[in-house]
PDB file of N, CA and C in Angstrom:
ATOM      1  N   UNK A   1       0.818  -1.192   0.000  1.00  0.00           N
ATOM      2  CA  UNK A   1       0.000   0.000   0.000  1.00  0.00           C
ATOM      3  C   UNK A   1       0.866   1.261   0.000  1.00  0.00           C
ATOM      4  N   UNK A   2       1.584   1.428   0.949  1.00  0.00           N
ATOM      5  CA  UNK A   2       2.763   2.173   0.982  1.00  0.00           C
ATOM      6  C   UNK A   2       3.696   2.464  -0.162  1.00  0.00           C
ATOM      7  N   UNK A   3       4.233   1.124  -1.155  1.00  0.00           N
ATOM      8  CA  UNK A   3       4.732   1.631  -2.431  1.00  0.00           C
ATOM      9  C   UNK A   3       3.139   2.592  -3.280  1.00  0.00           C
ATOM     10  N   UNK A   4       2.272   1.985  -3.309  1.00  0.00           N
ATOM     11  CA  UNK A   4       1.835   2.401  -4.119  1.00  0.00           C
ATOM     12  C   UNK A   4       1.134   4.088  -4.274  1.00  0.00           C
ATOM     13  N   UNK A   5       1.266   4.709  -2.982  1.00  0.00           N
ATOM     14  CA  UNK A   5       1.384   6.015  -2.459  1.00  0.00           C
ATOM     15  C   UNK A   5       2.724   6.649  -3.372  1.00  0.00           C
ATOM     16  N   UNK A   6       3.818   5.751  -2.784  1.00  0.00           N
ATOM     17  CA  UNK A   6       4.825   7.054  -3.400  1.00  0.00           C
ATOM     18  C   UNK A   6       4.764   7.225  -4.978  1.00  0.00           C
ATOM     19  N   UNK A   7       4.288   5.554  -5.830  1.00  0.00           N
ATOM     20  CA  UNK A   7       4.499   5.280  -7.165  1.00  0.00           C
ATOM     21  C   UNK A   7       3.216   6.467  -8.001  1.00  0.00           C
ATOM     22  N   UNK A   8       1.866   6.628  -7.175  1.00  0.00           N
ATOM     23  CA  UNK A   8       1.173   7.601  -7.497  1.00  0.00           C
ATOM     24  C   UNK A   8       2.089   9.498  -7.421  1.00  0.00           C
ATOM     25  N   UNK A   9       2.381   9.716  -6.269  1.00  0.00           N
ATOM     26  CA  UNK A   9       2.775  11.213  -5.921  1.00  0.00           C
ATOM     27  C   UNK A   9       3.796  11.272  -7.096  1.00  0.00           C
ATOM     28  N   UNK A  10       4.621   9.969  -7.830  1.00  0.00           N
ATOM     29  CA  UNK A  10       6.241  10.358  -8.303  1.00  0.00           C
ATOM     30  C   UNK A  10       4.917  10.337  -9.686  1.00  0.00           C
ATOM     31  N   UNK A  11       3.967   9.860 -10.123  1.00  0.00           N
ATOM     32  CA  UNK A  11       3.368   9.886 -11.671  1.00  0.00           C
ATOM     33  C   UNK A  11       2.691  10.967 -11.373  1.00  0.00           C
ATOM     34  N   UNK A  12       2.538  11.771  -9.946  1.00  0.00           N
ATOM     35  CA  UNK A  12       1.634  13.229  -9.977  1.00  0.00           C
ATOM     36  C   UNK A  12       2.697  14.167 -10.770  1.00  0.00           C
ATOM     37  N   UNK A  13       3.763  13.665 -10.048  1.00  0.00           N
ATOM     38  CA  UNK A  13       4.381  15.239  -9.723  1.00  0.00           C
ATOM     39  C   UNK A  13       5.253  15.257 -11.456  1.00  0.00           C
ATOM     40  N   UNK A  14       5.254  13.756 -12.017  1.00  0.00           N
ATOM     41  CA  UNK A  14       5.996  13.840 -13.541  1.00  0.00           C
ATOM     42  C   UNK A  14       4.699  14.542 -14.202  1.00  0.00           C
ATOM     43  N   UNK A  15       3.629  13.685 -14.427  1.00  0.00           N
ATOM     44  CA  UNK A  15       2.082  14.432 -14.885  1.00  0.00           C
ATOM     45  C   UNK A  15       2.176  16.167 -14.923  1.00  0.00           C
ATOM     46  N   UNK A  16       2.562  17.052 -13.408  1.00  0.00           N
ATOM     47  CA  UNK A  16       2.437  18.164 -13.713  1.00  0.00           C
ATOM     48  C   UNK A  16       3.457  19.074 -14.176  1.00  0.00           C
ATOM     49  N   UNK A  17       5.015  18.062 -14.268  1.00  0.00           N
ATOM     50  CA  UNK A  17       6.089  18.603 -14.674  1.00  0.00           C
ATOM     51  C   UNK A  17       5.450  18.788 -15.995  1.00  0.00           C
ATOM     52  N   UNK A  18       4.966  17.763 -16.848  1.00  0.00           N
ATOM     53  CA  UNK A  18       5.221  18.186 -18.296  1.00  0.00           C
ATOM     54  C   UNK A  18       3.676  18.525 -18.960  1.00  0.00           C
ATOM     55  N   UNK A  19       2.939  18.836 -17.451  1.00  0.00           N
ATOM     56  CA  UNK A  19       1.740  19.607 -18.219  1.00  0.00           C
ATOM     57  C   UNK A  19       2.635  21.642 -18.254  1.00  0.00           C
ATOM     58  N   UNK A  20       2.651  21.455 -17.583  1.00  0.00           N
ATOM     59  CA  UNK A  20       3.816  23.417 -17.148  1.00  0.00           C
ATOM     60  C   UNK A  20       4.290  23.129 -18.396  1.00  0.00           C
ATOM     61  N   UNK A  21       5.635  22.107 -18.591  1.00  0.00           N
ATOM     62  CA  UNK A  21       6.592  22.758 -19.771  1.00  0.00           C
ATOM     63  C   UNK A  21       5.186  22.199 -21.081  1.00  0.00           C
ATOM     64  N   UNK A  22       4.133  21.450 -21.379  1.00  0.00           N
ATOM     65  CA  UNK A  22       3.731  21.998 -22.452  1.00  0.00           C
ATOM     66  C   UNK A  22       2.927  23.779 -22.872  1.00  0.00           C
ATOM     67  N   UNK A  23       2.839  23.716 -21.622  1.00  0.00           N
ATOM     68  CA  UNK A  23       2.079  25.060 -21.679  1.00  0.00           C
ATOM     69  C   UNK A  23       3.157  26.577 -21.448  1.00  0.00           C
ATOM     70  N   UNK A  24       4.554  26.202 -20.969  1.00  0.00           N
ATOM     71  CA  UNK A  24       5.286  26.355 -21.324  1.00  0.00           C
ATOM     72  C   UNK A  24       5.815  27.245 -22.729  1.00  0.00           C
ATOM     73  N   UNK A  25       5.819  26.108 -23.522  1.00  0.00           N
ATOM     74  CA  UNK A  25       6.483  25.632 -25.001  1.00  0.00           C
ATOM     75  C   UNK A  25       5.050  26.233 -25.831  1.00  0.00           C
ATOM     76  N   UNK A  26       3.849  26.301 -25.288  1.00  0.00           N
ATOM     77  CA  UNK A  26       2.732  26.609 -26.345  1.00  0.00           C
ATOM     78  C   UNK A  26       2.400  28.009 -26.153  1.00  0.00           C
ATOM     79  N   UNK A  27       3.548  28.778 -25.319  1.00  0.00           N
ATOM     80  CA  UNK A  27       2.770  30.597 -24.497  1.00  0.00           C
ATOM     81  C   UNK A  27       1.427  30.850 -23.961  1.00  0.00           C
ATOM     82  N   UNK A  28       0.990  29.401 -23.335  1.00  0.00           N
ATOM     83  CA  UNK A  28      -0.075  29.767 -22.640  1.00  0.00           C
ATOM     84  C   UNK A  28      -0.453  29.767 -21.341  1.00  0.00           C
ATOM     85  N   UNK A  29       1.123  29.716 -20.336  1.00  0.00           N
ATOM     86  CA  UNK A  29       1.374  29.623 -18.875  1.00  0.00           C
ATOM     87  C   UNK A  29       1.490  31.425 -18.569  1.00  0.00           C
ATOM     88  N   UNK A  30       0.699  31.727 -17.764  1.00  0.00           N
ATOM     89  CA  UNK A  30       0.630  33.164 -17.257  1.00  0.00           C
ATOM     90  C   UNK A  30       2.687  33.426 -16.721  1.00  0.00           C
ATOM     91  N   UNK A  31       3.089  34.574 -17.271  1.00  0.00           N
ATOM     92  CA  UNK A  31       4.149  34.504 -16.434  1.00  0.00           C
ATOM     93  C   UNK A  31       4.118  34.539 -14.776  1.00  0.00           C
ATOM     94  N   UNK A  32       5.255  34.322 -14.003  1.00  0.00           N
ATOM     95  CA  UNK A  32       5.431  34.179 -12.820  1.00  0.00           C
ATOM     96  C   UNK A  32       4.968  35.677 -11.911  1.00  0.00           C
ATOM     97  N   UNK A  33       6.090  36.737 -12.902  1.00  0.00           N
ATOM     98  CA  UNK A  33       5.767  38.007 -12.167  1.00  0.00           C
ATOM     99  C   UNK A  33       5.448  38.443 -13.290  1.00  0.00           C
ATOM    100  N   UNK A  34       4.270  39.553 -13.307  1.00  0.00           N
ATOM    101  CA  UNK A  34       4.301  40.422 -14.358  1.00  0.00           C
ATOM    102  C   UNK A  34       5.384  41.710 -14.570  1.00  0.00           C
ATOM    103  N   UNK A  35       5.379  41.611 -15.741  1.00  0.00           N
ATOM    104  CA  UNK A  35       6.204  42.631 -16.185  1.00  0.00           C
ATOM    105  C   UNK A  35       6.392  44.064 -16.476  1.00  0.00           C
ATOM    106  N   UNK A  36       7.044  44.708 -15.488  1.00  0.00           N
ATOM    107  CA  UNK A  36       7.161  45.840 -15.286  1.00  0.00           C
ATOM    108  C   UNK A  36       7.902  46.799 -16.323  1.00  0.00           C
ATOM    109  N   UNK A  37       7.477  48.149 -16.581  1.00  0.00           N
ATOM    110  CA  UNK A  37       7.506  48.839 -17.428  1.00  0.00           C
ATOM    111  C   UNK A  37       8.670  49.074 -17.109  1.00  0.00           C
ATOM    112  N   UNK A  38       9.892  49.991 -18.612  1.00  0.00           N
ATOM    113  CA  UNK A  38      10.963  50.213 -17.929  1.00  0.00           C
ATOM    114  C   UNK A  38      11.502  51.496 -17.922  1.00  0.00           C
ATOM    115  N   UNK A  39      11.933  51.855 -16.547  1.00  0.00           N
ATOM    116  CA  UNK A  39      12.186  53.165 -16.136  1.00  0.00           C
ATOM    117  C   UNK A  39      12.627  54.001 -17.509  1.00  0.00           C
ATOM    118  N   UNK A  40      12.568  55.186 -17.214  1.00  0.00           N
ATOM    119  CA  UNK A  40      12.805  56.106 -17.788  1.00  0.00           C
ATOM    120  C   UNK A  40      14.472  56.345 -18.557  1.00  0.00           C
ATOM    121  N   UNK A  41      15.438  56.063 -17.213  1.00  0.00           N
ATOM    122  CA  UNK A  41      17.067  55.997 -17.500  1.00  0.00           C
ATOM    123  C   UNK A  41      16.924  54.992 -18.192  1.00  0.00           C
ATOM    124  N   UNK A  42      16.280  53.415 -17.794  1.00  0.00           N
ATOM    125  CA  UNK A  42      16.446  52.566 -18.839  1.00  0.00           C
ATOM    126  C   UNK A  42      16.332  52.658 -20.237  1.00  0.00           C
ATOM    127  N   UNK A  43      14.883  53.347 -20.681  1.00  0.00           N
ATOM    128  CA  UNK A  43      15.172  53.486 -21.973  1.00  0.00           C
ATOM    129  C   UNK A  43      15.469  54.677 -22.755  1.00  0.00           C
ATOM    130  N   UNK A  44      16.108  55.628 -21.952  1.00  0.00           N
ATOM    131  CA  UNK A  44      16.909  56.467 -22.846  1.00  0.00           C
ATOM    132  C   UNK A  44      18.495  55.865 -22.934  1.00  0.00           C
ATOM    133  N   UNK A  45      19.124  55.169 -21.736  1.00  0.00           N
ATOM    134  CA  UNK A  45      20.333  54.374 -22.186  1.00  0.00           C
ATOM    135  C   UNK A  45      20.043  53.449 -23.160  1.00  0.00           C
ATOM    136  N   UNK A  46      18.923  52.592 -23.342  1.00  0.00           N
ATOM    137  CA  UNK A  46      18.681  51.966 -24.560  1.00  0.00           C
ATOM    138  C   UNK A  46      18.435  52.434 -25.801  1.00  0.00           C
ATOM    139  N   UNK A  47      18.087  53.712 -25.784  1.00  0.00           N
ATOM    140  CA  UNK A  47      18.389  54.397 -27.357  1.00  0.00           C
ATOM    141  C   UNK A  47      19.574  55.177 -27.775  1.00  0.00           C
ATOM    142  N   UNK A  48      20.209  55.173 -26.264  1.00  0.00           N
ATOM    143  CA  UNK A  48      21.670  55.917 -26.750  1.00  0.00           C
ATOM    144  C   UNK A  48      22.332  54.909 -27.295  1.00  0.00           C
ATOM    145  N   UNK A  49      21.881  53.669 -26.769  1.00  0.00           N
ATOM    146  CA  UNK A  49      22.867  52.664 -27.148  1.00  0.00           C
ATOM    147  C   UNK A  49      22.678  52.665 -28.231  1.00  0.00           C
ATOM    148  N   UNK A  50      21.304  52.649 -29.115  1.00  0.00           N
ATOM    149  CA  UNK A  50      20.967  52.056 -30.404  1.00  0.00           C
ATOM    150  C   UNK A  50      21.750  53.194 -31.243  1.00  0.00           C
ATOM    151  N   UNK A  51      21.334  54.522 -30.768  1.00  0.00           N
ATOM    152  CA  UNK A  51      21.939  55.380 -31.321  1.00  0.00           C
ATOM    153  C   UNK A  51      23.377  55.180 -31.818  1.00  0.00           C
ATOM    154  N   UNK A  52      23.997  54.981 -30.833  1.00  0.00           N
ATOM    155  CA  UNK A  52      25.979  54.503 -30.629  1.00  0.00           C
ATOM    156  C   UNK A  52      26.062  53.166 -32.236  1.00  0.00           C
ATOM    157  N   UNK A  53      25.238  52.298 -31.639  1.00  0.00           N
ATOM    158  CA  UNK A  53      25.294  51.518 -32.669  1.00  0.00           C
ATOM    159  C   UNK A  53      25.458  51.334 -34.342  1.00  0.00           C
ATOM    160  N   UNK A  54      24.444  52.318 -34.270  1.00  0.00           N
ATOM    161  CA  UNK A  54      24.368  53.091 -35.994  1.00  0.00           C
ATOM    162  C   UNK A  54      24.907  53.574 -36.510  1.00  0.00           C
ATOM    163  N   UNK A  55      25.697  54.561 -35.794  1.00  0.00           N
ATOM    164  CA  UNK A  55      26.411  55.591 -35.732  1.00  0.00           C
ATOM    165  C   UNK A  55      27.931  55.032 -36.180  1.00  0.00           C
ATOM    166  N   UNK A  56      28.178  53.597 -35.318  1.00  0.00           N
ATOM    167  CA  UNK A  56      29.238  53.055 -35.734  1.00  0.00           C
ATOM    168  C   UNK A  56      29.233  52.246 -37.456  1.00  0.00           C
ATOM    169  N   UNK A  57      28.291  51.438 -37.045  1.00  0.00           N
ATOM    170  CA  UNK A  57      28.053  50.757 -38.475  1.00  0.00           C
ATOM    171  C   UNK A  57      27.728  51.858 -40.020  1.00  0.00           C
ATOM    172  N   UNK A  58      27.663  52.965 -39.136  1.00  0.00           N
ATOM    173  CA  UNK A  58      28.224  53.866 -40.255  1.00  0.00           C
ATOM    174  C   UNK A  58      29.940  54.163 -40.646  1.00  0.00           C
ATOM    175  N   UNK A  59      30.428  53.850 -39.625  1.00  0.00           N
ATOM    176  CA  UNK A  59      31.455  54.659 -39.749  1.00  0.00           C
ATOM    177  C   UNK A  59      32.317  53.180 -40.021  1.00  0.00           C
ATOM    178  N   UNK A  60      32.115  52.191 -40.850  1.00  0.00           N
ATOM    179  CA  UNK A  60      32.647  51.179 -41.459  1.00  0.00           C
ATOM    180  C   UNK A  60      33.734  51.826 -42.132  1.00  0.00           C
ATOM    181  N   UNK A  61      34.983  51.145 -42.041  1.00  0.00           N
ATOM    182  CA  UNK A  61      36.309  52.186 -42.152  1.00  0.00           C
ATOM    183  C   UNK A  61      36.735  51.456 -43.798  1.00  0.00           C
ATOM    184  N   UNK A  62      35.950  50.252 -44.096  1.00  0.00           N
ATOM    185  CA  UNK A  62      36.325  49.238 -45.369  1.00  0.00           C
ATOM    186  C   UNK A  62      35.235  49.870 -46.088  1.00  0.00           C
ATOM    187  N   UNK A  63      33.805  50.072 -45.953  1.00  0.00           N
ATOM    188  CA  UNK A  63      33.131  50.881 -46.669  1.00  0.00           C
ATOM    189  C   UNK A  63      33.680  52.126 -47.016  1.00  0.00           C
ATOM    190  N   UNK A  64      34.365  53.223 -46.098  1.00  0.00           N
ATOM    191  CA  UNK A  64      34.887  54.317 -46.664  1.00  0.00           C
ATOM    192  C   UNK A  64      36.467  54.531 -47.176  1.00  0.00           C
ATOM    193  N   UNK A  65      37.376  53.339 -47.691  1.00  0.00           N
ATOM    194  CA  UNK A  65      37.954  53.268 -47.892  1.00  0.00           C
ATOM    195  C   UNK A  65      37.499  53.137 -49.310  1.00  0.00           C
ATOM    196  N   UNK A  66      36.402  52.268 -49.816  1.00  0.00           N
ATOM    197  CA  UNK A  66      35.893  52.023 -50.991  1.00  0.00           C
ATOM    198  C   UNK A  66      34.990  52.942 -51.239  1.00  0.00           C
ATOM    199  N   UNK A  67      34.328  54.045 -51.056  1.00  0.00           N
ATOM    200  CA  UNK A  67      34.126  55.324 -51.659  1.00  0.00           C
ATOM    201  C   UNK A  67      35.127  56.281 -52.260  1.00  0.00           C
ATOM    202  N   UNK A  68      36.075  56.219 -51.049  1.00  0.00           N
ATOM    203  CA  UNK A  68      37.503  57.297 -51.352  1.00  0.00           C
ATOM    204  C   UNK A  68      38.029  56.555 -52.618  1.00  0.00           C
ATOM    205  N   UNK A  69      38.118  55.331 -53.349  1.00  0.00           N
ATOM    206  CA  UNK A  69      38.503  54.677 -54.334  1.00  0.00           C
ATOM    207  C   UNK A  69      37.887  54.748 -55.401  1.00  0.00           C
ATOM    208  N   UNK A  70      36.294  55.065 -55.258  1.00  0.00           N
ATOM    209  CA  UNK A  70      35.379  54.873 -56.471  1.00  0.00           C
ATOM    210  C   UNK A  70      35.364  56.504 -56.497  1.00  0.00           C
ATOM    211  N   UNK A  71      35.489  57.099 -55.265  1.00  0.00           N
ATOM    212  CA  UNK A  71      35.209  58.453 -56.223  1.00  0.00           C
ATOM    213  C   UNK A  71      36.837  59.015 -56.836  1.00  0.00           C
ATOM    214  N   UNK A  72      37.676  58.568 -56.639  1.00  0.00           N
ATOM    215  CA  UNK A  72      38.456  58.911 -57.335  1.00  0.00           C
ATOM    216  C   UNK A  72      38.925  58.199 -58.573  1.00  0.00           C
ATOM    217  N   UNK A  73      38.386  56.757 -58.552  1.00  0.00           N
ATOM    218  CA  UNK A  73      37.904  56.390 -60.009  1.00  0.00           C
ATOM    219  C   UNK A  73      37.368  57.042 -61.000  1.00  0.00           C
ATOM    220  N   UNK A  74      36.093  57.724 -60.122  1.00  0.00           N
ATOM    221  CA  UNK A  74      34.950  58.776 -61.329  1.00  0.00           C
ATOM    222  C   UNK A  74      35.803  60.204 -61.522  1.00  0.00           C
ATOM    223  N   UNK A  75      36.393  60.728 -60.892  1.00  0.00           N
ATOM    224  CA  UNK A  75      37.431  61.816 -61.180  1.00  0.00           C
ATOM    225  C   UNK A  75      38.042  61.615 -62.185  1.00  0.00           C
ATOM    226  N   UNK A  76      38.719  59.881 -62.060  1.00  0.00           N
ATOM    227  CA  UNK A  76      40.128  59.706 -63.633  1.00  0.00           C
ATOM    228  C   UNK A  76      38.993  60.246 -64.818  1.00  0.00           C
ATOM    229  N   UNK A  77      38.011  59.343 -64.421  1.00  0.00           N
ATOM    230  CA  UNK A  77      36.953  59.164 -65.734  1.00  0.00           C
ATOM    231  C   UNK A  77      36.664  60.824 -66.221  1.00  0.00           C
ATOM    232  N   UNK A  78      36.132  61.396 -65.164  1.00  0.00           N
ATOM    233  CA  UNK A  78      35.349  62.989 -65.854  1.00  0.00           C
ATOM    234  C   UNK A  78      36.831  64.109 -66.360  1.00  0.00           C
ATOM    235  N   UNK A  79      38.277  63.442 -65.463  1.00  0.00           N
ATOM    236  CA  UNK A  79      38.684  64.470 -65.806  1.00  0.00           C
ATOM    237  C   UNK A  79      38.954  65.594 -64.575  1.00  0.00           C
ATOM    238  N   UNK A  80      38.326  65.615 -63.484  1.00  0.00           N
ATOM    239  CA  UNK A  80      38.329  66.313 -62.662  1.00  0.00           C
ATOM    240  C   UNK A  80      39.828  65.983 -61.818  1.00  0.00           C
ATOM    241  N   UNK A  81      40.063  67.112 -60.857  1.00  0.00           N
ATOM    242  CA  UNK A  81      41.601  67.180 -60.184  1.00  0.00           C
ATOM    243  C   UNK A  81      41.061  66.782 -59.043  1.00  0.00           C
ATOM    244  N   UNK A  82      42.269  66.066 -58.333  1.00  0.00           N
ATOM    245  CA  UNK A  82      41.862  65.014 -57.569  1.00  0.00           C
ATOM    246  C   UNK A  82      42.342  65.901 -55.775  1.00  0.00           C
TER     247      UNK A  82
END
């Protein structure tokens, strides 16, 4: 009688492990805590960052090495002083 107590609680407790992770895996488990909005410093450091970001991937030093090349390509071509 006694095994058959623990052999039930160990098929409860697998049963509700993988009812959670399907609901889980399908986004239909409420999160734990809800989610709080984010401060103010937070998202202006998050657009400076994005800002920073762009700003760099502009400043690709192999991209402007290959402008300074093509436009002085189109110079040989028109004729213009370099």
């Amino acid at each position: 009688m006694e095994g058959d107590k623990s052999d039930l609680a160990t098929k409860r407790a697998h049963d509700e492990k993988a009812k959670k992770e399907e609901l889980e895996r399908k986004g239909k488990l409420a999160p734990a805590e809800p989610t709080q909005p984010k401060s103010q410093e937070e998202v202006q450091a998050e657009r400076e960052w994005k800002k920073k970001m762009q700003e760099k991937e502009g400043l690709d030093p192999a991209a402007i090495d290959a402008l300074e090349k093509e436009v002085a390509e189109a110079q040989k071509r028109v004729g213009a002083p370099a």
